[in-house]
C-alpha atoms as a PDB file:
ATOM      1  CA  UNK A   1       6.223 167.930  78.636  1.00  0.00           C
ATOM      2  CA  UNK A   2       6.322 166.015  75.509  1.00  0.00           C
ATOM      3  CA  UNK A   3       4.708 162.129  75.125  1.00  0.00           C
ATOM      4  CA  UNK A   4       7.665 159.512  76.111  1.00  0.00           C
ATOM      5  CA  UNK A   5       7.590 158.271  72.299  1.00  0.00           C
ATOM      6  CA  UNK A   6       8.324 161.631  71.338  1.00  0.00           C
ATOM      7  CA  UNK A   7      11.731 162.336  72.947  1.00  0.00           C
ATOM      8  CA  UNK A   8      14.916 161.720  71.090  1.00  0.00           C
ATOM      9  CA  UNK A   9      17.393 158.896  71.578  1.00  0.00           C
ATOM     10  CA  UNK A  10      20.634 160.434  72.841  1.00  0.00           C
ATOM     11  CA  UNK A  11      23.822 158.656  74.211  1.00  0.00           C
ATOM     12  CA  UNK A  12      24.139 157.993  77.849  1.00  0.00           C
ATOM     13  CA  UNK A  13      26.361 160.778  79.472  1.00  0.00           C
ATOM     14  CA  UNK A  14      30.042 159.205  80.089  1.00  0.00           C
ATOM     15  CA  UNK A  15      31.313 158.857  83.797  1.00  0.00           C
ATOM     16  CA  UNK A  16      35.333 157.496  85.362  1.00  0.00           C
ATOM     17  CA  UNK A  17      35.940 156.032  88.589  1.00  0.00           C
ATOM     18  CA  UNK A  18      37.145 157.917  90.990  1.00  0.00           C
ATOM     19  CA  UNK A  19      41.245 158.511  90.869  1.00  0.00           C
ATOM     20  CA  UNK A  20      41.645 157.680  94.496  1.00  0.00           C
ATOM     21  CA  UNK A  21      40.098 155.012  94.813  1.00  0.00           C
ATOM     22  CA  UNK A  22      41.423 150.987  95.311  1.00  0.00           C
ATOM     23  CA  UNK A  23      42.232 150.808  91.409  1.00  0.00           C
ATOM     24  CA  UNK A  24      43.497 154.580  91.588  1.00  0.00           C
ATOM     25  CA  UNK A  25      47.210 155.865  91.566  1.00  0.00           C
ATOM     26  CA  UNK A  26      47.937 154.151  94.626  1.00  0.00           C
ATOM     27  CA  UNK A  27      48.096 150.653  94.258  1.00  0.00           C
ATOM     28  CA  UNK A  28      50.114 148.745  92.060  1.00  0.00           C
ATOM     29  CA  UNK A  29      47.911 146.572  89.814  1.00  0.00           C
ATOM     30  CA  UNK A  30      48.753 144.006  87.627  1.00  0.00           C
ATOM     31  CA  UNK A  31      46.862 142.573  84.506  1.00  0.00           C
ATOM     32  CA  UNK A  32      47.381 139.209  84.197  1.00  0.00           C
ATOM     33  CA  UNK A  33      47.040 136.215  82.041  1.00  0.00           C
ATOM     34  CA  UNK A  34      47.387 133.035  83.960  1.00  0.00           C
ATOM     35  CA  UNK A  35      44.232 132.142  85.340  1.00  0.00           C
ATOM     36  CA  UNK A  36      46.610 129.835  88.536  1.00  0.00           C
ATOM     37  CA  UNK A  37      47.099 133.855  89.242  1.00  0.00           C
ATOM     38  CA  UNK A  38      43.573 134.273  89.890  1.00  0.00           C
ATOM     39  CA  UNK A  39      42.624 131.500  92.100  1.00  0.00           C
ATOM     40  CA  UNK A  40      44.617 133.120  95.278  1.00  0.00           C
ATOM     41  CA  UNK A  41      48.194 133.675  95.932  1.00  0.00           C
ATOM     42  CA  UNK A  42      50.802 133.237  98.715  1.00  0.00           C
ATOM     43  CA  UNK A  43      53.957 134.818  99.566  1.00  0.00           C
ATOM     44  CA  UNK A  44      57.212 134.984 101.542  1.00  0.00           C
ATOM     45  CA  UNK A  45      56.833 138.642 102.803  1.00  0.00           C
ATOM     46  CA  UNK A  46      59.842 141.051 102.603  1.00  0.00           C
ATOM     47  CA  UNK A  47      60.597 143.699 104.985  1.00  0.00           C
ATOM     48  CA  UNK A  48      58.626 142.556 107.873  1.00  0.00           C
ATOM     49  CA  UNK A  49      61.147 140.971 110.500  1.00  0.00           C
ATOM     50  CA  UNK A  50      62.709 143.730 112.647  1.00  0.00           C
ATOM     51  CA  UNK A  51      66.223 144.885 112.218  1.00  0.00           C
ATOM     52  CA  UNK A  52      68.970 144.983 115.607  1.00  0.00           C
ATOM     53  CA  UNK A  53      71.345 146.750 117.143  1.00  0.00           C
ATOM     54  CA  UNK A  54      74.773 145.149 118.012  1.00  0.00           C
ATOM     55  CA  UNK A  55      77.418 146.552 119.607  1.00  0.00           C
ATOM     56  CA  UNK A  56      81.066 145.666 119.386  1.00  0.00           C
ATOM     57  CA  UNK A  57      82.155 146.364 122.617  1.00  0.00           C
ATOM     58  CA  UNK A  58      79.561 147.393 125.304  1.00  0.00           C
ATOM     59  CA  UNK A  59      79.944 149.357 128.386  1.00  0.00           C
ATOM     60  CA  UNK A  60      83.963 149.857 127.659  1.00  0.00           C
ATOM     61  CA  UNK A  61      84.480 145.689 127.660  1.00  0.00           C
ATOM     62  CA  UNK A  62      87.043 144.740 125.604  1.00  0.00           C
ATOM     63  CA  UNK A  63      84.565 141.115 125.267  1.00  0.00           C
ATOM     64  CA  UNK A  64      82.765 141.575 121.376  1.00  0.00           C
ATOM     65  CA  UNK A  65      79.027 141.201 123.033  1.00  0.00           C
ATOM     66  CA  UNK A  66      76.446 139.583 122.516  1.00  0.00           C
ATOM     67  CA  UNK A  67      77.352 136.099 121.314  1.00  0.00           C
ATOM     68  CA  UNK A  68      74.071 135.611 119.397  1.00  0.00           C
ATOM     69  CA  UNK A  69      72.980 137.539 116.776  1.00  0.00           C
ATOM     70  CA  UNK A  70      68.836 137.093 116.495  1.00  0.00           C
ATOM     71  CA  UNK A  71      67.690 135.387 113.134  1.00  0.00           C
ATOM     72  CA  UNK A  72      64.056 135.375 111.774  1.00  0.00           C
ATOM     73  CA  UNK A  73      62.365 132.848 110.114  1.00  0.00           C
ATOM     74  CA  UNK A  74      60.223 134.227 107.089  1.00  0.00           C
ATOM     75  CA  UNK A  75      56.851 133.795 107.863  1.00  0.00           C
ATOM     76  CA  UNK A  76      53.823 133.065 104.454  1.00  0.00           C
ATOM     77  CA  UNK A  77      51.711 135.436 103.120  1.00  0.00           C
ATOM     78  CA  UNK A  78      48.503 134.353 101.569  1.00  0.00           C
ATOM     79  CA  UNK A  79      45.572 136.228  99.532  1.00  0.00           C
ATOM     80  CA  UNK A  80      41.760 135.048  98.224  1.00  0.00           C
ATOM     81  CA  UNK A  81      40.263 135.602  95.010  1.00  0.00           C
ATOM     82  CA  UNK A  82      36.696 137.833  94.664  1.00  0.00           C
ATOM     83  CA  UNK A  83      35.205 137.862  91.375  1.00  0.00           C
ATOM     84  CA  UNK A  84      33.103 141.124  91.014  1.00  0.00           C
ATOM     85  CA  UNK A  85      30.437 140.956  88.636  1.00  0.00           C
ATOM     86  CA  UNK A  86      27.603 143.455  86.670  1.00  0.00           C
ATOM     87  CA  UNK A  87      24.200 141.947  85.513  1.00  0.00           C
ATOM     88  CA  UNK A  88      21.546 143.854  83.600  1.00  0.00           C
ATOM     89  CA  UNK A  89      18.179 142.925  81.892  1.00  0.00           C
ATOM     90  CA  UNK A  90      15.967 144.350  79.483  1.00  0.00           C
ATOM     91  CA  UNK A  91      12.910 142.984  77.310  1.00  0.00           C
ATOM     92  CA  UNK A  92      14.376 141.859  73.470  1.00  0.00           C
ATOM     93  CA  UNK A  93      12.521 144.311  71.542  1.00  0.00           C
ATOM     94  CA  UNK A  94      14.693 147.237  70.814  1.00  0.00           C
ATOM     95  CA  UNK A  95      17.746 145.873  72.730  1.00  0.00           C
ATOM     96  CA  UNK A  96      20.221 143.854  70.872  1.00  0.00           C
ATOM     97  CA  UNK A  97      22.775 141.549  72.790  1.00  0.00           C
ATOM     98  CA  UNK A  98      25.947 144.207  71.682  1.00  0.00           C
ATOM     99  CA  UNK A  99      23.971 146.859  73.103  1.00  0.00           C
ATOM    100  CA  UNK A 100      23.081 144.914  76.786  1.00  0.00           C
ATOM    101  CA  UNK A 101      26.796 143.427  76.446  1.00  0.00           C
ATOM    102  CA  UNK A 102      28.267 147.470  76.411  1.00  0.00           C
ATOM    103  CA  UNK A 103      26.126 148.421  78.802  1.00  0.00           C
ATOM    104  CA  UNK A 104      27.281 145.565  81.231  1.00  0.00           C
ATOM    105  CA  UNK A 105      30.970 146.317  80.887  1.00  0.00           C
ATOM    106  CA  UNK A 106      30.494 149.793  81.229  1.00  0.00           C
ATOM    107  CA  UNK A 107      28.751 149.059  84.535  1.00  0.00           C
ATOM    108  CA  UNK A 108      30.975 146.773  85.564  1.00  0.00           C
ATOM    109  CA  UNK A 109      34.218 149.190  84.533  1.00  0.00           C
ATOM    110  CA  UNK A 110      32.404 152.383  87.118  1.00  0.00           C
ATOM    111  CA  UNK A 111      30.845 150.174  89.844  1.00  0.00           C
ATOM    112  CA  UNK A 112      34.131 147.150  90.202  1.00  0.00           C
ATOM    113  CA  UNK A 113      36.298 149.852  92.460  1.00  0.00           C
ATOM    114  CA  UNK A 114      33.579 150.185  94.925  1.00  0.00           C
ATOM    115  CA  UNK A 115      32.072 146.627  95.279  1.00  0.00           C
ATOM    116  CA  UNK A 116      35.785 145.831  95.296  1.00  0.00           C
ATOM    117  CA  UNK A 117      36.369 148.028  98.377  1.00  0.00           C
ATOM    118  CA  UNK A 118      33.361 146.908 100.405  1.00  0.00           C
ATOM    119  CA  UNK A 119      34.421 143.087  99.685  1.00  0.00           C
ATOM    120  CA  UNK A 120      38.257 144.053 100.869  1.00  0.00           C
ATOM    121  CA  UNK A 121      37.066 146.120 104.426  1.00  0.00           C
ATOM    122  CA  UNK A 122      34.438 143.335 104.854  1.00  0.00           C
ATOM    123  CA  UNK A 123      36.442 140.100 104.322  1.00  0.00           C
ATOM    124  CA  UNK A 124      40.068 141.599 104.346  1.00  0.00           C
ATOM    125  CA  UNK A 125      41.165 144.408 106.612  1.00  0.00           C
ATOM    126  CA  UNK A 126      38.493 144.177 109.703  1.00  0.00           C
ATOM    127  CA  UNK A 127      39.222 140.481 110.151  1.00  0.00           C
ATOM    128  CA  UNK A 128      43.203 141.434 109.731  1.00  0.00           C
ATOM    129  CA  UNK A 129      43.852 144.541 111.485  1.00  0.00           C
ATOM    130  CA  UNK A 130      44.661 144.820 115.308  1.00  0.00           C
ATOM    131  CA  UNK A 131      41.869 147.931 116.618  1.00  0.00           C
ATOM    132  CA  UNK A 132      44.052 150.706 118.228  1.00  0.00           C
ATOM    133  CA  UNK A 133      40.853 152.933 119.134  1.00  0.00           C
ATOM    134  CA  UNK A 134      41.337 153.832 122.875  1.00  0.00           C
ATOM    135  CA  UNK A 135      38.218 153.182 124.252  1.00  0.00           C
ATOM    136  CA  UNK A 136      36.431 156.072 122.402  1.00  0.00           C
ATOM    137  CA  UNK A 137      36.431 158.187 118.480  1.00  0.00           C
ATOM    138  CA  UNK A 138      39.461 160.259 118.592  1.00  0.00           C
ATOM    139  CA  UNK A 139      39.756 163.121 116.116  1.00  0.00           C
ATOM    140  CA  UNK A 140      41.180 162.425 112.333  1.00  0.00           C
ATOM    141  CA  UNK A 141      44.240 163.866 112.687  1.00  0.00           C
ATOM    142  CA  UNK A 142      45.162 162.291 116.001  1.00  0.00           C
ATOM    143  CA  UNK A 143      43.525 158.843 114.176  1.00  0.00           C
ATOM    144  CA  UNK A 144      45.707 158.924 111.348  1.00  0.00           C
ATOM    145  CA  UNK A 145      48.436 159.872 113.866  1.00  0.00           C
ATOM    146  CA  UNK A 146      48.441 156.255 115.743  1.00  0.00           C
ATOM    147  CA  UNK A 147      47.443 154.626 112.260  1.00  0.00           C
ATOM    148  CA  UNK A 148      50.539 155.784 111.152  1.00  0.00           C
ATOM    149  CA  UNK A 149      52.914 155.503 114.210  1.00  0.00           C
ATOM    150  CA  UNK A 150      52.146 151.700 114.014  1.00  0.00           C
ATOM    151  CA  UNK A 151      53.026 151.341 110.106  1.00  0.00           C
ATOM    152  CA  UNK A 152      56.486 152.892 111.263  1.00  0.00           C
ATOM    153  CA  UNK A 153      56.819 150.387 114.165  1.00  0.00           C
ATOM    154  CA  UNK A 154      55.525 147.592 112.418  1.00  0.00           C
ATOM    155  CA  UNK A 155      56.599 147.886 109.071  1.00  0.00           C
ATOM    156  CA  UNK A 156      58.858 150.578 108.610  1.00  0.00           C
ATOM    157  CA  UNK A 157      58.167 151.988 105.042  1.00  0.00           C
ATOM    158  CA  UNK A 158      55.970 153.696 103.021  1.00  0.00           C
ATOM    159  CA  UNK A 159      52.304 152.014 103.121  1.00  0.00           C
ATOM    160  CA  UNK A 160      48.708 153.071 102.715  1.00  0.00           C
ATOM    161  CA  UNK A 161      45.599 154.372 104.633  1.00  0.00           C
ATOM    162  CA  UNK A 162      42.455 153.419 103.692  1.00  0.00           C
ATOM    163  CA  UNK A 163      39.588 156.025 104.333  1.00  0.00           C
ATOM    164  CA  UNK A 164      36.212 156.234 103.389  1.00  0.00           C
ATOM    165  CA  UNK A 165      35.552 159.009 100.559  1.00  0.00           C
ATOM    166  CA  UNK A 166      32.987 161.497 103.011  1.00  0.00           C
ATOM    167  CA  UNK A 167      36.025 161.705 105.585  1.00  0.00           C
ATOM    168  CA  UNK A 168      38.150 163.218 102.060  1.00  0.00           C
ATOM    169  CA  UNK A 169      37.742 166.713 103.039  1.00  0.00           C
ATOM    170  CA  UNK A 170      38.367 166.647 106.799  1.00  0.00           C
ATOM    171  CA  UNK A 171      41.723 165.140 105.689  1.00  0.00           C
ATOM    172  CA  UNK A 172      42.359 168.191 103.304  1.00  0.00           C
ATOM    173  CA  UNK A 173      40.604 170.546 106.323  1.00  0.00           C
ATOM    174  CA  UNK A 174      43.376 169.356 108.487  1.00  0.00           C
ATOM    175  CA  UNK A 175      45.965 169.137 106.286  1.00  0.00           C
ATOM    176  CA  UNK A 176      46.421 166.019 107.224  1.00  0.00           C
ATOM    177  CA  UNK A 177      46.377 164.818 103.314  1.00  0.00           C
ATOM    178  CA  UNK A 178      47.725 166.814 100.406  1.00  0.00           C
ATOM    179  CA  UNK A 179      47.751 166.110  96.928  1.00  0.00           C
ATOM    180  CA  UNK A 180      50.276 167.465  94.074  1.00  0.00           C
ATOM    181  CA  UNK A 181      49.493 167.655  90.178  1.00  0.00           C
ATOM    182  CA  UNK A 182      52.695 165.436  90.047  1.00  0.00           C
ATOM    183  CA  UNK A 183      51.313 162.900  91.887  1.00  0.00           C
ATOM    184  CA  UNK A 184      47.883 160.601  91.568  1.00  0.00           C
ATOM    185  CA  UNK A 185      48.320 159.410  94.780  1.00  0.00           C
ATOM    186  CA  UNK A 186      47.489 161.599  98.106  1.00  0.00           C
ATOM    187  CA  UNK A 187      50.049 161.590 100.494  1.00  0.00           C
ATOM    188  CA  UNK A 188      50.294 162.422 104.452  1.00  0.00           C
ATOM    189  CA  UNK A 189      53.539 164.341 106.076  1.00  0.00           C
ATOM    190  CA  UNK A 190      55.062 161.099 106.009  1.00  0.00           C
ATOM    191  CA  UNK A 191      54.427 159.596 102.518  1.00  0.00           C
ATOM    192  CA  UNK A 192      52.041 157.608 103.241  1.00  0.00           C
ATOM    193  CA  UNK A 193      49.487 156.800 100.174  1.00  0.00           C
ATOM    194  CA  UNK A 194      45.764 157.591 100.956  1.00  0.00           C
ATOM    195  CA  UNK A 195      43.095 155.864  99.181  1.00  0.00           C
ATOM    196  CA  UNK A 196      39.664 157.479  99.410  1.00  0.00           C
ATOM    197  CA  UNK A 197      36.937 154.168  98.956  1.00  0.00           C
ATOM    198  CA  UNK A 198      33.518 155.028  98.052  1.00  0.00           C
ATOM    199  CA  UNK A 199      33.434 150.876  99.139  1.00  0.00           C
ATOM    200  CA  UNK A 200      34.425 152.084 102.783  1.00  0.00           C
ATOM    201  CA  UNK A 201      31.337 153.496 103.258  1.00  0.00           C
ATOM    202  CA  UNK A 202      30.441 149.764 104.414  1.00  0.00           C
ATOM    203  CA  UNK A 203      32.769 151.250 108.023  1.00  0.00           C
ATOM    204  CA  UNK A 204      33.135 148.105 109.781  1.00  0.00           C
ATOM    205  CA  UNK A 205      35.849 147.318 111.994  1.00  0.00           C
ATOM    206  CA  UNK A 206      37.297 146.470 115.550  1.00  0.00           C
ATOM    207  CA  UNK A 207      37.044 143.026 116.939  1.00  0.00           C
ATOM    208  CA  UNK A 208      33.831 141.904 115.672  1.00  0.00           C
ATOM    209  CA  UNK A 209      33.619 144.186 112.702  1.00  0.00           C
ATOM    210  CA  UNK A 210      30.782 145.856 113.938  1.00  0.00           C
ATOM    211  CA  UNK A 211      29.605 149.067 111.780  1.00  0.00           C
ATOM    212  CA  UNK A 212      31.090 152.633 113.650  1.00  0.00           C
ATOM    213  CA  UNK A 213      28.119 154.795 115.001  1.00  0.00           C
ATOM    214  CA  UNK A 214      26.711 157.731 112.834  1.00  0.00           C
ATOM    215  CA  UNK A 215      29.521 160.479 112.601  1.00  0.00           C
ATOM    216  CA  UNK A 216      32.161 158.370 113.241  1.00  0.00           C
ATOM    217  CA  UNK A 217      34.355 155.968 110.634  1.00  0.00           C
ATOM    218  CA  UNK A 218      36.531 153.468 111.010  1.00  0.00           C
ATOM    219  CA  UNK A 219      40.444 154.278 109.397  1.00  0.00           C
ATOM    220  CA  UNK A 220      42.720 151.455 108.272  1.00  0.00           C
ATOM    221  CA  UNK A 221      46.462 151.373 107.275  1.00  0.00           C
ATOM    222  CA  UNK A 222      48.423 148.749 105.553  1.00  0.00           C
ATOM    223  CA  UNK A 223      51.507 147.833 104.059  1.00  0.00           C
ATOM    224  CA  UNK A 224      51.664 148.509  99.943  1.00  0.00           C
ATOM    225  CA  UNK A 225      49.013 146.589  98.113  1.00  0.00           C
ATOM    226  CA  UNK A 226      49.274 144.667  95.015  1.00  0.00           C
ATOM    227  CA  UNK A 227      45.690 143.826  92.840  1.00  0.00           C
ATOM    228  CA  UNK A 228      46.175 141.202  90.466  1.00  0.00           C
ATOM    229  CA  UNK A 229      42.940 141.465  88.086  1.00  0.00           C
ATOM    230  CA  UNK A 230      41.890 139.502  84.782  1.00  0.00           C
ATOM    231  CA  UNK A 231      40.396 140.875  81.834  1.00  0.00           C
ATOM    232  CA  UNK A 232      36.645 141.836  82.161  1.00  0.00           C
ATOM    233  CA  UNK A 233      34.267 138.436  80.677  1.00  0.00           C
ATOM    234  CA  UNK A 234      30.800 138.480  79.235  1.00  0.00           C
ATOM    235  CA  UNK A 235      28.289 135.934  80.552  1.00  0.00           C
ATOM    236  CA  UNK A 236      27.030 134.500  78.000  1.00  0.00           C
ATOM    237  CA  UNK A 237      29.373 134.457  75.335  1.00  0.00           C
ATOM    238  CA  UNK A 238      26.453 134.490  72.269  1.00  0.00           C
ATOM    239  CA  UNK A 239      22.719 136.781  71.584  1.00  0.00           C
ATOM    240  CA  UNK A 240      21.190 133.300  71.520  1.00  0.00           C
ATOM    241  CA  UNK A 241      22.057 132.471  75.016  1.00  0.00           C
ATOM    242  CA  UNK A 242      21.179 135.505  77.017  1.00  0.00           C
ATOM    243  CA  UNK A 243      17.408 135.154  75.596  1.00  0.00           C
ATOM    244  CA  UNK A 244      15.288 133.881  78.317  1.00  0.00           C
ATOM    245  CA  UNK A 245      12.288 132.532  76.266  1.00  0.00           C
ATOM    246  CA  UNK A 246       9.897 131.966  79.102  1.00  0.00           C
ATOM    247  CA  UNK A 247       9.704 135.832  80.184  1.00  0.00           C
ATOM    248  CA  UNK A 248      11.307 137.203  76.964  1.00  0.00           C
ATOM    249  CA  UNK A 249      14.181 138.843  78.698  1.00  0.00           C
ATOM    250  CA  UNK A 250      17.329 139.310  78.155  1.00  0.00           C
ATOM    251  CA  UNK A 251      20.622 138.776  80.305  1.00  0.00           C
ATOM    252  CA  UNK A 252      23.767 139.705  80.049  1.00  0.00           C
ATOM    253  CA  UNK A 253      26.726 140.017  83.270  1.00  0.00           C
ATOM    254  CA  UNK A 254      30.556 141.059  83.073  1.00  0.00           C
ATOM    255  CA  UNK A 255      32.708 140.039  85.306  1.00  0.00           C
ATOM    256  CA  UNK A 256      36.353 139.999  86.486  1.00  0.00           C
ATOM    257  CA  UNK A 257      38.154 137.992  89.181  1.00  0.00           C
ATOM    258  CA  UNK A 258      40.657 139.813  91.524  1.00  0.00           C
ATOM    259  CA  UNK A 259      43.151 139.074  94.373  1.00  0.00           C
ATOM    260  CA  UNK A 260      44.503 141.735  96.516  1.00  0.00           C
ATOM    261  CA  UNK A 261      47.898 141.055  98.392  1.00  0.00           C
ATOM    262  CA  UNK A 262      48.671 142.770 101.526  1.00  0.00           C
ATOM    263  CA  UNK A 263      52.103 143.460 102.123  1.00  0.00           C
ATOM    264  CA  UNK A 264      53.128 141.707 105.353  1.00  0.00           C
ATOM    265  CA  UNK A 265      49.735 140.296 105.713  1.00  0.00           C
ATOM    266  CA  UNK A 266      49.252 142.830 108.786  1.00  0.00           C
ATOM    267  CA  UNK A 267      47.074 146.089 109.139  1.00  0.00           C
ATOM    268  CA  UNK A 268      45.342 148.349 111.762  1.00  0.00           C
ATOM    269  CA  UNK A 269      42.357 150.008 112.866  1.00  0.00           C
ATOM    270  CA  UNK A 270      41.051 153.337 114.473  1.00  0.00           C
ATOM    271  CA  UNK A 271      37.740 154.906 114.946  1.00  0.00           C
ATOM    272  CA  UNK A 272      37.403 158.440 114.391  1.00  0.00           C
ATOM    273  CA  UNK A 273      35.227 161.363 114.180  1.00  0.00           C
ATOM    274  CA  UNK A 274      33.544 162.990 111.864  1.00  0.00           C
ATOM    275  CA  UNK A 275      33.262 166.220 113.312  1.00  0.00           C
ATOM    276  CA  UNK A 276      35.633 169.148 111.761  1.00  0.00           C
ATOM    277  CA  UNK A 277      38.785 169.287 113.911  1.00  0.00           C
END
């Protein structure tokens, strides 16, 4: 094998983010501007009071029944701000700021989507979501079966599961999960959106978030999401302030601020296996 000096300078091989992911097809994401935007939102929700039957004359009666028609009272919505955030470091020599600042939005622009997921199970979903697992890991399909019953009961529209990306192909195995070239979203039998998080790998949930045993996972369905993100920022803004003089380092970060909303602030929870159905 040649000497290390020897070897030819090449450019690092290119990489994407996964499709299906949080930032993927799924999720409507909005680039925005003013920074008020970034430092949490809240919401009246739509859609999330139940809808009533009323009938005009019950049981033959000639009497218009009931009197009262049932009202709800919007409830609020409300949504925290992450900031997500690439460092790297290198010695000066042979390094120049534009080179460190690339490589730190590059990093930033593959690794965001999965830090991003870990933050939203961690802090988001298991401290939202209502744990339907009966007592033991059911199977996917039957898993994605109650996720999805309670979206219809709850919410009654399209929404999203949220799956970690090594259950992918037991979805596909089960055709529980399809995907189209027409569409960058995957979809169950009912239209729901599936979003396949390399973040939800992290597989807490239940009560007290605790992680799910090996071969088993933790499954999550919500409402639409919206992710309202800012432009990626470099930290520092100059060569001459990323130079560390005392180890002769340099240090460069990019970062970006977030908010995910939650449509009707609500979600749920299942543990399944991992075995092949």
């Amino acid at each position: 094998m040649p000497a290390a000096g020897l070897r030819k300078r090449v450019d690092p091989i290119p990489g994407n983010p996964s499709p299906y992911g949080i930032l993927g097809g799924c999720v409507e994401i909005e680039d925005v501007a003013d920074v008020h935007e970034l430092l949490g939102t809240e919401w009246m929700p739509l859609s999330c009071a139940a809808a009533h039957d009323w009938e005009w004359c019950p049981d033959g009666s000639s009497t218009p029944g009931p009197t009262m028609k049932t009202f709800e009272r919007p409830g609020v919505c409300s949504a925290s701000p992450i900031t997500i955030y690439a460092g790297v470091t290198c010695g000066t020599v042979g390094w120049p700021y534009d080179e460190a600042v690339q490589h730190a939005r590059e990093t930033l622009r593959m690794g965001e989507q999965r830090a991003l997921e870990e933050w939203f199970m961690r802090d988001v979903l298991c401290d939202m979501s209502v744990d339907l697992t009966p007592g033991a890991a059911v199977p996917v399909a039957q898993g994605v079966a109650a996720l999805e019953g309670w979206l219809a009961e709850n919410y009654g529209g399209q929404g999203l599961l949220h799956v970690p990306a090594a259950a992918a192909a037991l979805m596909g195995c089960c055709n529980v999960v399809t995907r189209t070239r027409d569409t960058q979203c995957p979809e169950t039998l009912m239209g729901n959106g599936v979003i396949f998080g390399a973040g939800y790998a992290l597989n807490v949930g239940g009560a007290d978030c605790t992680q799910a045993p090996d071969g088993e996972a933790w499954l999550y369905v919500t409402g639409p999401l919206r992710v309202r993100r800012e432009a990626p920022a470099i930290v520092p803004g100059t060569d001459a302030e990323s130079f560390r003089i005392t180890t002769n380092d340099r240090f460069v970060l990019a970062e970006r601020s977030f908010v995910i909303e939650v449509a009707c602030c609500e979600a749920a929870a299942i543990r399944v296996s991992l075995c092949p159905c």
